[in-house]
N, C-alpha and C. Protein backbone atom coordinates (compact mmCIF):
# COMPACT_ATOMS: atom_id res chain seq x y z
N UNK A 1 51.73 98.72 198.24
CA UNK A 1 53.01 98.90 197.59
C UNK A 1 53.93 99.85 198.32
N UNK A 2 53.37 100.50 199.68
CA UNK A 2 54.04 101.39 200.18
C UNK A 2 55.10 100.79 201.14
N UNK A 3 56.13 101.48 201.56
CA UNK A 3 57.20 100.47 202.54
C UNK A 3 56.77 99.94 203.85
N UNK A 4 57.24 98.64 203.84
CA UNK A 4 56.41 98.10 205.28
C UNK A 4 57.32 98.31 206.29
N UNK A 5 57.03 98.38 207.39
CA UNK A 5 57.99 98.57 208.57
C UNK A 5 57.59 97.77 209.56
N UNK A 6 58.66 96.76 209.97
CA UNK A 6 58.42 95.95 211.36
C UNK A 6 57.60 96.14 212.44
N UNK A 7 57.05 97.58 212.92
CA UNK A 7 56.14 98.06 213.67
C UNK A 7 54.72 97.55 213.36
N UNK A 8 54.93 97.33 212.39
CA UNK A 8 53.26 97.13 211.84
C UNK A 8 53.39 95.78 212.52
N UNK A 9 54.18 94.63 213.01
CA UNK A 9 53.79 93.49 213.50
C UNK A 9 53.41 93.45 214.62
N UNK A 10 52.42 92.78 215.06
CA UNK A 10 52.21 92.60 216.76
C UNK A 10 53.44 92.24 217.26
N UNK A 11 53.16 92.60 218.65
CA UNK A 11 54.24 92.24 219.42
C UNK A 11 54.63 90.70 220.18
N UNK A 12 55.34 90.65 219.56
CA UNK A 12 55.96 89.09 219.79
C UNK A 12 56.00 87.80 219.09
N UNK A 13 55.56 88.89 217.46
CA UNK A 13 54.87 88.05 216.46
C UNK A 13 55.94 88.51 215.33
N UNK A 14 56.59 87.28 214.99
CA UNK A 14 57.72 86.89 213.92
C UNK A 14 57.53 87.39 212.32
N UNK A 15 56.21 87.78 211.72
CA UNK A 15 56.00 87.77 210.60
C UNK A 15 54.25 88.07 210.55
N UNK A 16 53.99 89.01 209.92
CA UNK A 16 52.45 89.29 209.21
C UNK A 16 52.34 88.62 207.94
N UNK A 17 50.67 88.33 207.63
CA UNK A 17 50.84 87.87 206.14
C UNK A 17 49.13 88.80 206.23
N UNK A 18 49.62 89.54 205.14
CA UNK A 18 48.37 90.34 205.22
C UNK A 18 47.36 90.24 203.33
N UNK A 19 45.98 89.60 203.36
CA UNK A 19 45.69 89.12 201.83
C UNK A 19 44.42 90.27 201.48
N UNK A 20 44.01 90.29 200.42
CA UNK A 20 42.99 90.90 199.75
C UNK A 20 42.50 90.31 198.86
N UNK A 21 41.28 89.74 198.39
CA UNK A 21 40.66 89.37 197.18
C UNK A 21 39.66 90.42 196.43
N UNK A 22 40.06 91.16 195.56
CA UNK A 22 39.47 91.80 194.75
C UNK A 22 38.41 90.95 193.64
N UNK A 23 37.47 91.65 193.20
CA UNK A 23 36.80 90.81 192.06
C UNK A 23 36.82 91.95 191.03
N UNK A 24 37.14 91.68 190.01
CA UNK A 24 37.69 92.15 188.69
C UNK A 24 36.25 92.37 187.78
N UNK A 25 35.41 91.94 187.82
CA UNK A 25 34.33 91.74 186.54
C UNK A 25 34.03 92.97 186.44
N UNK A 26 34.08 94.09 187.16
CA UNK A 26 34.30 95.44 186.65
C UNK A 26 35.02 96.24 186.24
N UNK A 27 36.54 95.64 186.50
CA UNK A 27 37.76 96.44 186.14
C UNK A 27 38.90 96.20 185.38
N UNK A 28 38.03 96.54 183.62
CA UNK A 28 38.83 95.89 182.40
C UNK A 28 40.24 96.33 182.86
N UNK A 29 40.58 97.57 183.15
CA UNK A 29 41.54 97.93 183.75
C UNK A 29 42.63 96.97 183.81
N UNK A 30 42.39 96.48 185.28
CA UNK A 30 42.90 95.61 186.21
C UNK A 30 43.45 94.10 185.51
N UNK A 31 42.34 94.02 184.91
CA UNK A 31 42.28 92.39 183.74
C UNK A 31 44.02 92.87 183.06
N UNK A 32 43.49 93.76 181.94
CA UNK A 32 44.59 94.08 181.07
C UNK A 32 45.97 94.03 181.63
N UNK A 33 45.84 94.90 182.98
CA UNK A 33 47.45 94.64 183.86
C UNK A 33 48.32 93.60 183.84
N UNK A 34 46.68 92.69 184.33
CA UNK A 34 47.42 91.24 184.82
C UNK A 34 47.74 90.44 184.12
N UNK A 35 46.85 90.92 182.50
CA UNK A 35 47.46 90.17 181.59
C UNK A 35 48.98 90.27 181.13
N UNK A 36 48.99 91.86 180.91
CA UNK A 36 50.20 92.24 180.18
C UNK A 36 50.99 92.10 180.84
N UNK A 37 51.42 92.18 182.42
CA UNK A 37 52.46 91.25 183.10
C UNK A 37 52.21 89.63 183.67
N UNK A 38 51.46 88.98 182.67
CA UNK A 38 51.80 87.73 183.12
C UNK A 38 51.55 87.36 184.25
N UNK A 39 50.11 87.86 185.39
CA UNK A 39 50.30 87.76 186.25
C UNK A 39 48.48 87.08 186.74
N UNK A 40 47.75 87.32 185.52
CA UNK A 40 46.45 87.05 185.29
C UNK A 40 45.94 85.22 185.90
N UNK A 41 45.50 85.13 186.98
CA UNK A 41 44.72 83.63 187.60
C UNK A 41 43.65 83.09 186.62
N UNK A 42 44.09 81.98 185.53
CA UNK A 42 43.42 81.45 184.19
C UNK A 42 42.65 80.72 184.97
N UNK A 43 42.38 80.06 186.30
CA UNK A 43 41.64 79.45 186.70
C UNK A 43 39.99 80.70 187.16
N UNK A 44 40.66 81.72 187.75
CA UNK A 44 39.61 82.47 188.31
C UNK A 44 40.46 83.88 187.60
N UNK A 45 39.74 84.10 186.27
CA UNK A 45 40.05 85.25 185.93
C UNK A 45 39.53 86.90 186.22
N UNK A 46 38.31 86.62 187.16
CA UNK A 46 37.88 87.62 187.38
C UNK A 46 38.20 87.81 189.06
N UNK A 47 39.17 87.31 189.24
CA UNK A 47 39.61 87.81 190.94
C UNK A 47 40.79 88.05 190.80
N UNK A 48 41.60 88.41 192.02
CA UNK A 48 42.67 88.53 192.03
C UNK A 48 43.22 88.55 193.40
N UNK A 49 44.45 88.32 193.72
CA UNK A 49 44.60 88.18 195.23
C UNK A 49 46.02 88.68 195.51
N UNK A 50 45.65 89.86 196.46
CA UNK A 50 47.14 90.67 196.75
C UNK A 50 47.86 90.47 197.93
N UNK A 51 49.17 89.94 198.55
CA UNK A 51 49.29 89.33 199.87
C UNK A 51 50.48 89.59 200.05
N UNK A 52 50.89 90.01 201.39
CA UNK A 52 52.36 90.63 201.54
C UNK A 52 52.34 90.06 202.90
N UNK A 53 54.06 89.76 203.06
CA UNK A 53 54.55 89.23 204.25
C UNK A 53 55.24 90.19 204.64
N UNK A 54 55.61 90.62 205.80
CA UNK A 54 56.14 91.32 206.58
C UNK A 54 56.86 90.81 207.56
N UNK A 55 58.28 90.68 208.05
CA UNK A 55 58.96 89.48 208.71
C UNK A 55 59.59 91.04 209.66
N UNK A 56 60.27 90.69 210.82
CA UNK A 56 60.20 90.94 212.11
C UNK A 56 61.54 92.35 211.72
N UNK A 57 62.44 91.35 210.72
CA UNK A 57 63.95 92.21 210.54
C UNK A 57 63.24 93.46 209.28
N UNK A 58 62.31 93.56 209.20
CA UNK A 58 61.45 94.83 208.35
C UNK A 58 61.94 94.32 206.65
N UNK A 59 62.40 92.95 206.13
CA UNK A 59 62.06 92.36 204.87
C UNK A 59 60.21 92.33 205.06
N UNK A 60 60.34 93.06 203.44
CA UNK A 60 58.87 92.25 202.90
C UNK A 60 58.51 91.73 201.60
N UNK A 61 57.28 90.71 201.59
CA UNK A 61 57.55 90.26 199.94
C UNK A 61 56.57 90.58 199.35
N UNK A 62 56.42 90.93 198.55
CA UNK A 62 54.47 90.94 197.61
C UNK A 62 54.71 89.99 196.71
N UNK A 63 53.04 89.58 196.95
CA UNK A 63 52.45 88.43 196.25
C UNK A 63 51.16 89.70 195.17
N UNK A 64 50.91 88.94 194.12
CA UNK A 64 49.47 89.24 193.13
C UNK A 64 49.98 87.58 192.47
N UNK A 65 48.43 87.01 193.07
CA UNK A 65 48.59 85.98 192.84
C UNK A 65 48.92 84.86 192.68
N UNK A 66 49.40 84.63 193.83
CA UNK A 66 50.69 83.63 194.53
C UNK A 66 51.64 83.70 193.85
N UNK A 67 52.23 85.12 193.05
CA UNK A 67 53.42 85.23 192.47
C UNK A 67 54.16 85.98 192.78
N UNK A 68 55.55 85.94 193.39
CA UNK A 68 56.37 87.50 194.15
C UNK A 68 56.58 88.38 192.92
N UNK A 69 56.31 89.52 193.45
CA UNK A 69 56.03 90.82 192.53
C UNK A 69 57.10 91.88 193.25
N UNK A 70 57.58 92.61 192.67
CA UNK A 70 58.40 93.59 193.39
C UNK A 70 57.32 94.65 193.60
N UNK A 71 57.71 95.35 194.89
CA UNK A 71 56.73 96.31 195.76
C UNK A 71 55.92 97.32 194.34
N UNK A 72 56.95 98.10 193.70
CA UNK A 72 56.07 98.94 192.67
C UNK A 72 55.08 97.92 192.04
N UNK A 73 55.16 97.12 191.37
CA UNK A 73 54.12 96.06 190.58
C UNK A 73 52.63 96.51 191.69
N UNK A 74 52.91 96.04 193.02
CA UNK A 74 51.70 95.89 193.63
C UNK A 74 50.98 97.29 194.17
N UNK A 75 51.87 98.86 194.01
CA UNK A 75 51.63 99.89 194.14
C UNK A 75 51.03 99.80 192.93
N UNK A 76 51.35 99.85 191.37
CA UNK A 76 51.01 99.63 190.38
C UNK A 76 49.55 99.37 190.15
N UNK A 77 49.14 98.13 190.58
CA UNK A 77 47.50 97.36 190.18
C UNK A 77 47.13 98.08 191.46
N UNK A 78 47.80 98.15 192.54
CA UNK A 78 46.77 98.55 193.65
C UNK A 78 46.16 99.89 193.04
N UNK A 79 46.83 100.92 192.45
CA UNK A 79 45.92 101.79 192.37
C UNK A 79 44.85 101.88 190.90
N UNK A 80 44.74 100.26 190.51
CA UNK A 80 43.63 100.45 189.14
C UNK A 80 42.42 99.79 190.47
N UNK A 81 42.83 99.34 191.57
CA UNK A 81 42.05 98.16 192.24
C UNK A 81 41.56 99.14 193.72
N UNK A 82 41.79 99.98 193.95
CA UNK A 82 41.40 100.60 194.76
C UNK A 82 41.69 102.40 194.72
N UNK A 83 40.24 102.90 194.81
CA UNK A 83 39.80 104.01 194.43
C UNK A 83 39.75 105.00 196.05
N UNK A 84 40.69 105.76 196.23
CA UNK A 84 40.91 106.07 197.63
C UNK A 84 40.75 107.92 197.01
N UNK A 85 39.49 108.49 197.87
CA UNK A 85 38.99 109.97 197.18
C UNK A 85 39.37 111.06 198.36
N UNK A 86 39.93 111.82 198.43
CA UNK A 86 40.42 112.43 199.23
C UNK A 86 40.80 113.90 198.74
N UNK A 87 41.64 114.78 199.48
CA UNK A 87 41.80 116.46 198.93
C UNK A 87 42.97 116.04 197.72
N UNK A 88 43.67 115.44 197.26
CA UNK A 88 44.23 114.94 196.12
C UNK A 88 43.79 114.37 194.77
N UNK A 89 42.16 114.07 194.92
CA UNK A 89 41.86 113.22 193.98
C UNK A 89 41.79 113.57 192.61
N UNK A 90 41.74 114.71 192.43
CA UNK A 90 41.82 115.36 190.78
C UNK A 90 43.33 115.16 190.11
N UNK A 91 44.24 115.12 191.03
CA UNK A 91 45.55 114.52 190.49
C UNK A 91 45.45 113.19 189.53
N UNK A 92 44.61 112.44 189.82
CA UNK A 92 44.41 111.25 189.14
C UNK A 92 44.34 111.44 187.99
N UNK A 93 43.63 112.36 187.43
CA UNK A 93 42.86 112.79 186.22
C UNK A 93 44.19 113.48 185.00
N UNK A 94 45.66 113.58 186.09
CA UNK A 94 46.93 114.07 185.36
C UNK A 94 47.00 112.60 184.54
N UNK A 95 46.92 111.57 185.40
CA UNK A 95 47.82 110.45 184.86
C UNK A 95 47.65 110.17 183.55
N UNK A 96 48.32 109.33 182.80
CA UNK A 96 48.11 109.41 181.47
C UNK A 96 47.36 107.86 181.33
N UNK A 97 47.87 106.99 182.51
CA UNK A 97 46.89 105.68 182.10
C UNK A 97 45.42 106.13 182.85
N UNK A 98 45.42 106.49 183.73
CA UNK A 98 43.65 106.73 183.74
C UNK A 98 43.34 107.71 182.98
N UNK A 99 43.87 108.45 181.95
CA UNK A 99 42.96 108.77 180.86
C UNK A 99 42.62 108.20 179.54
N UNK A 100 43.28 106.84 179.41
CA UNK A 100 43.46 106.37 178.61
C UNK A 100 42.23 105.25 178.98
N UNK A 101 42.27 104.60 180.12
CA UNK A 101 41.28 104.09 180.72
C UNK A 101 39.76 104.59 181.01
N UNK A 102 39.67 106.36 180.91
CA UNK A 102 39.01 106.40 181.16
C UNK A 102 37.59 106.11 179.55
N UNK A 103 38.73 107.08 178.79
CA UNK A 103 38.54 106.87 177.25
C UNK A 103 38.43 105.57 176.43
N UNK A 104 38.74 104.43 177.01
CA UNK A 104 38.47 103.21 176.71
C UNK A 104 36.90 103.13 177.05
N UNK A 105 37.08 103.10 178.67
CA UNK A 105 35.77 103.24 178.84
C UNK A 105 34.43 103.53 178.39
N UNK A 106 34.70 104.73 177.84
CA UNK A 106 33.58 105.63 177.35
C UNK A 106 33.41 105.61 176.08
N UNK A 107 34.49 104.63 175.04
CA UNK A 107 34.18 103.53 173.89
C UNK A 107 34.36 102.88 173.87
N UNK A 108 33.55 101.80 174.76
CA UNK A 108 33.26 100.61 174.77
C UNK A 108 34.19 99.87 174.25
N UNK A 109 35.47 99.97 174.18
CA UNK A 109 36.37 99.44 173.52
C UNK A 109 37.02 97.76 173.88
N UNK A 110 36.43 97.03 174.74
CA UNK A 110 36.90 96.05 175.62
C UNK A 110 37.82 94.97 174.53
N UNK A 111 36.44 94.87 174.03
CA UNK A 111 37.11 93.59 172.95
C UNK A 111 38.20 94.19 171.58
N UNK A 112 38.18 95.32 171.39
CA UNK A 112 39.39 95.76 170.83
C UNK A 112 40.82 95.84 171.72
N UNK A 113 40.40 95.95 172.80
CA UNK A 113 41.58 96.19 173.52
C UNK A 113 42.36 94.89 174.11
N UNK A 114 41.35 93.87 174.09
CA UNK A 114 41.88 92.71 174.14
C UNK A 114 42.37 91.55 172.97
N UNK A 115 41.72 92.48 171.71
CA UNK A 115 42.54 91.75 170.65
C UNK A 115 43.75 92.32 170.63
N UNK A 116 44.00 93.48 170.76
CA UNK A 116 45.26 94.60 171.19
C UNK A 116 46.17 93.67 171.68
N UNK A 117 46.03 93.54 172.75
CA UNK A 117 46.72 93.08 173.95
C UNK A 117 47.49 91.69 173.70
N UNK A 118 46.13 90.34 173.32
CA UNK A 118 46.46 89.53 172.62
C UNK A 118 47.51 89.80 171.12
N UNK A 119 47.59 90.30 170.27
CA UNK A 119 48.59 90.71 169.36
C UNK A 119 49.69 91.08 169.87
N UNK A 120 49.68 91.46 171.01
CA UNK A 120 50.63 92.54 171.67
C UNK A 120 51.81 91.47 172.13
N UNK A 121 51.20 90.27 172.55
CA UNK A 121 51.50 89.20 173.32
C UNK A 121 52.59 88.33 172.22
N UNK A 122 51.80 88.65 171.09
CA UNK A 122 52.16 87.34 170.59
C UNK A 122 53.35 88.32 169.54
N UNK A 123 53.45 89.23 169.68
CA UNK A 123 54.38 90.09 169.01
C UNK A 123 55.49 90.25 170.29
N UNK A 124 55.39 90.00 171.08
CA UNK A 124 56.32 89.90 172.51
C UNK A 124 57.41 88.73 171.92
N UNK A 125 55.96 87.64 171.83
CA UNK A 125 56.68 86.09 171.30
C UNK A 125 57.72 86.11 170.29
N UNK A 126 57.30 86.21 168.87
CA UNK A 126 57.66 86.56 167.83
C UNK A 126 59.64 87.51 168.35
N UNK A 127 59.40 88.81 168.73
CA UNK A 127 60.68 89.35 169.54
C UNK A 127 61.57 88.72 170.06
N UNK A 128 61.10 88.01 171.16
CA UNK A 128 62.05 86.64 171.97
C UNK A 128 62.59 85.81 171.12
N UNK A 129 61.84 84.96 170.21
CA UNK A 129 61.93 84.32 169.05
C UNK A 129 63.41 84.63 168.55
N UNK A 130 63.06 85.79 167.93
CA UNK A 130 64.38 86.75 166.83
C UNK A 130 65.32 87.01 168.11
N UNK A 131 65.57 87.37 169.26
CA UNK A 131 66.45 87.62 169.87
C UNK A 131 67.28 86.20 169.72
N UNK A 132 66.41 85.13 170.25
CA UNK A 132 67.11 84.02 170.42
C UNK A 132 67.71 83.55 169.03
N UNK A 133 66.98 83.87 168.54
CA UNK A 133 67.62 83.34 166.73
C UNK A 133 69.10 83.79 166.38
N UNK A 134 69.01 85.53 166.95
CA UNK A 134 70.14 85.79 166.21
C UNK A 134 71.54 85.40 167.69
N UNK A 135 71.12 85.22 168.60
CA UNK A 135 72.01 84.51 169.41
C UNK A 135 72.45 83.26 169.19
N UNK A 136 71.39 82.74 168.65
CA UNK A 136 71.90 81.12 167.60
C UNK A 136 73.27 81.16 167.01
N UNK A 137 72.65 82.19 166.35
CA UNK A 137 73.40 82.56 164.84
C UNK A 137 74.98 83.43 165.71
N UNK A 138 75.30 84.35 166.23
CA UNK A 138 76.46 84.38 166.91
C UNK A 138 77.25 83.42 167.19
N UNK A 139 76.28 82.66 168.24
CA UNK A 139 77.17 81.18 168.72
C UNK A 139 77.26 80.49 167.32
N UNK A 140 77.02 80.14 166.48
CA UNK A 140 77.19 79.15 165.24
C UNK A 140 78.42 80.10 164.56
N UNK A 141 78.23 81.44 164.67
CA UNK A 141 79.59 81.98 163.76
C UNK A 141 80.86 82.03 164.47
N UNK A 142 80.51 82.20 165.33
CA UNK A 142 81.73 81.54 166.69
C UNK A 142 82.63 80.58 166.89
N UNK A 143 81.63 79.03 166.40
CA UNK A 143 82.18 77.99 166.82
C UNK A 143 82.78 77.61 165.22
N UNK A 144 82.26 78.34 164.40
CA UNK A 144 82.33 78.10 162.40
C UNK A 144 83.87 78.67 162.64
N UNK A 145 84.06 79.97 163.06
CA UNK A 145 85.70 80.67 163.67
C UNK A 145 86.46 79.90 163.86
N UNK A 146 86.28 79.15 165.14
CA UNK A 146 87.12 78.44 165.89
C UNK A 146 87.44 76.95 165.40
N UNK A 147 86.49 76.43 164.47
CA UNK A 147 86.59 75.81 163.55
C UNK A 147 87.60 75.63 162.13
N UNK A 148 87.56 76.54 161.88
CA UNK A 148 88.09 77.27 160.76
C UNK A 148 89.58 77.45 161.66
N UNK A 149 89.85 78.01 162.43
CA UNK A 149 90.93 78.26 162.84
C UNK A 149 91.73 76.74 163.44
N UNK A 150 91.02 76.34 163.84
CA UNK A 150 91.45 75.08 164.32
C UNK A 150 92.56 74.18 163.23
N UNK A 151 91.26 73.97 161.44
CA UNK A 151 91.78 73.51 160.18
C UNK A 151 92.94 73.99 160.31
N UNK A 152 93.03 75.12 160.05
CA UNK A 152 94.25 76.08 159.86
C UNK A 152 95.37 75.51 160.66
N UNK A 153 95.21 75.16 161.36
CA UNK A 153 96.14 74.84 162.94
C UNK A 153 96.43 73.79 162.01
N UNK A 154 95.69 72.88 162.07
CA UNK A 154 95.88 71.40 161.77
C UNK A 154 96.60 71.51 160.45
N UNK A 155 96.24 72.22 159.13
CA UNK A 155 96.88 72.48 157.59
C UNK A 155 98.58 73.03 157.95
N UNK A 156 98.59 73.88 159.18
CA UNK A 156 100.25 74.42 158.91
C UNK A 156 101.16 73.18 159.65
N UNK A 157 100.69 72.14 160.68
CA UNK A 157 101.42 71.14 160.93
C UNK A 157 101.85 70.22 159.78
N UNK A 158 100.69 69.77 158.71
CA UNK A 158 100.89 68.79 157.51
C UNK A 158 101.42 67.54 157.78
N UNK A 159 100.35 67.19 158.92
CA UNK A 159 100.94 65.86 159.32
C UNK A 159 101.27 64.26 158.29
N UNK A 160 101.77 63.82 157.69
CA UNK A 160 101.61 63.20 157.14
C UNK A 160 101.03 61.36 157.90
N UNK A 161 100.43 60.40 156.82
CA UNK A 161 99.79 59.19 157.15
C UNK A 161 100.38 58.71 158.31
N UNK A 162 99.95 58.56 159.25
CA UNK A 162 100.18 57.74 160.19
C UNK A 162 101.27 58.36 161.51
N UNK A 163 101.50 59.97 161.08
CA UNK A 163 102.25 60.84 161.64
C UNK A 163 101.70 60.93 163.01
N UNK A 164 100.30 61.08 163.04
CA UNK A 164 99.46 61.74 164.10
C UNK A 164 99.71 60.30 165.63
N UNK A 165 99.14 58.95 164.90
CA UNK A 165 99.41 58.24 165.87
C UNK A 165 100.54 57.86 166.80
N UNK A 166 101.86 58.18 165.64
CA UNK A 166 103.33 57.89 166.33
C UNK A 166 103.40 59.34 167.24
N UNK A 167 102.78 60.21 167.07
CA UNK A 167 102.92 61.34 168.00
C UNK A 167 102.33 60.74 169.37
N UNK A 168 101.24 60.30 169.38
CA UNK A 168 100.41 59.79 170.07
C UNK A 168 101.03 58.95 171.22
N UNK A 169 101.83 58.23 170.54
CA UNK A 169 102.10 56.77 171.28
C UNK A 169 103.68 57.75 172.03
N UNK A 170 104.40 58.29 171.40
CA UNK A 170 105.63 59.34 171.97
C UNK A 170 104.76 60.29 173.24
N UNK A 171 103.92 60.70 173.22
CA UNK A 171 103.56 61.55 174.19
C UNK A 171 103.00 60.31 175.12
N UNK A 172 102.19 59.39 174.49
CA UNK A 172 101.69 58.32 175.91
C UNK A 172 103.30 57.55 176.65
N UNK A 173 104.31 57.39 175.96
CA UNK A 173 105.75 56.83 176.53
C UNK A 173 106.23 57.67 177.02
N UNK A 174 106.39 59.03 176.91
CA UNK A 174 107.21 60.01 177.75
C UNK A 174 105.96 60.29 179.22
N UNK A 175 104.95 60.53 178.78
CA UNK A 175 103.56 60.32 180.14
C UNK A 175 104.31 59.37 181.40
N UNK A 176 104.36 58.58 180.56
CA UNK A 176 104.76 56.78 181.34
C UNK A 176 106.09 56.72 181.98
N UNK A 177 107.15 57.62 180.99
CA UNK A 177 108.42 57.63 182.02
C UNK A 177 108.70 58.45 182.96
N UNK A 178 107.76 59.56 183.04
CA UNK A 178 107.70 60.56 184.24
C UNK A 178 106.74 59.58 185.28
N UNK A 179 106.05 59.14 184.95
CA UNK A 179 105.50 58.59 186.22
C UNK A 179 106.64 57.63 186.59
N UNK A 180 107.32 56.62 185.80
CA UNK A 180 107.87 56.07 186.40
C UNK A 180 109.26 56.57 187.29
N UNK A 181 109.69 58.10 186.79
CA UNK A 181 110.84 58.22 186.92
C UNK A 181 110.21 58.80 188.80
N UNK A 182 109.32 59.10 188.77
CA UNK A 182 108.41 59.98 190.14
C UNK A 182 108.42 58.55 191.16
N UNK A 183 108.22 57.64 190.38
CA UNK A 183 108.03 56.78 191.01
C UNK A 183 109.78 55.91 191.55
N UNK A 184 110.36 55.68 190.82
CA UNK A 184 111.23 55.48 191.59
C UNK A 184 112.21 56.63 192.57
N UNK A 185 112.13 57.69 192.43
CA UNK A 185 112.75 58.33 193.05
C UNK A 185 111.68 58.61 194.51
N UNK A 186 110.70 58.20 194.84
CA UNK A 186 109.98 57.74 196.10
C UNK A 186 110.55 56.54 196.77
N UNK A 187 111.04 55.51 196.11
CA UNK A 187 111.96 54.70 196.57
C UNK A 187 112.76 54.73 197.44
């Protein structure tokens, strides 16, 4: 997830594509991520595959799972997916999702956390749902407006029987004598 720089390509070579396959069956972690962004492989749920292109003009793209991810996303899972121990490593122990992870952990909590998650999902749904509903409902009071205003339009003219068509046929004859009048004065 860190910035790529054109240097990293061999020389004379247009583009890197650099992949990783992780296996997940240990890292509820990781699962949960990929669930909660939509990013989880239903065919092979216990892998995952991280892959970045690197092109010559220093663009790059990330992939998790043959899906483009913006660079943080893949800084993001990279660090539930790789455990790098060094003179920094007690910093980890600040974060607030690996303590939350770690505490999952240490109660066995898996299948609560995935009914969690699942609810979580479907309360996402439910949200979208009502957003779109009440955008319905805007556009319907909108067009009910313009509707309404329209009547109005139409009630202060008071066209009477058969008023509307003789308008009709006056605007299609005056149409007709500008073309013709265009037309003979090309003559």
């Amino acid at each position: 997830g860190q910035r790529a720089e054109s240097g990293m390509l061999r020389s004379g070579e247009s583009r890197a594509d650099v992949s990783a396959l992780f296996s997940l069956q240990n890292n509820s972690a990781a699962q949960q991520w990929l669930q909660a962004h939509e990013l989880d492989d239903e065919e092979n749920p216990e892998e995952c595959v991280l892959r970045r292109t690197i092109s010559a003009d220093g663009r790059s793209k990330g992939f998790i799972n043959n899906q483009p991810v913006p660079a943080a996303q893949l800084r993001e899972l990279g660090a539930l997916l790789v455990q790098i121990s060094g003179q920094h490593c007690s910093q980890q122990l600040l974060k607030p999702e690996y303590q939350l992870q770690l505490l999952d952990t240490f109660c066995h909590n898996q299948s609560l956390l995935q009914q969690l998650n699942h609810q979580f999902h479907l309360w996402k749904q439910q949200q979208q749902k009502l957003a779109d509903f009440r955008q319905q409902c805007a556009e319907n009071e909108a067009r009910k407006q313009l509707l309404h205003y329209q009547i109005e339009e139409l009630n202060e003219f008071a066209l009477k029987q058969g008023e509307f068509e003789e308008l009709d046929l006056t605007q299609k004859r005056l149409a007709n004598s500008e073309l013709l009048s265009r037309g003979s004065q090309s003559v």
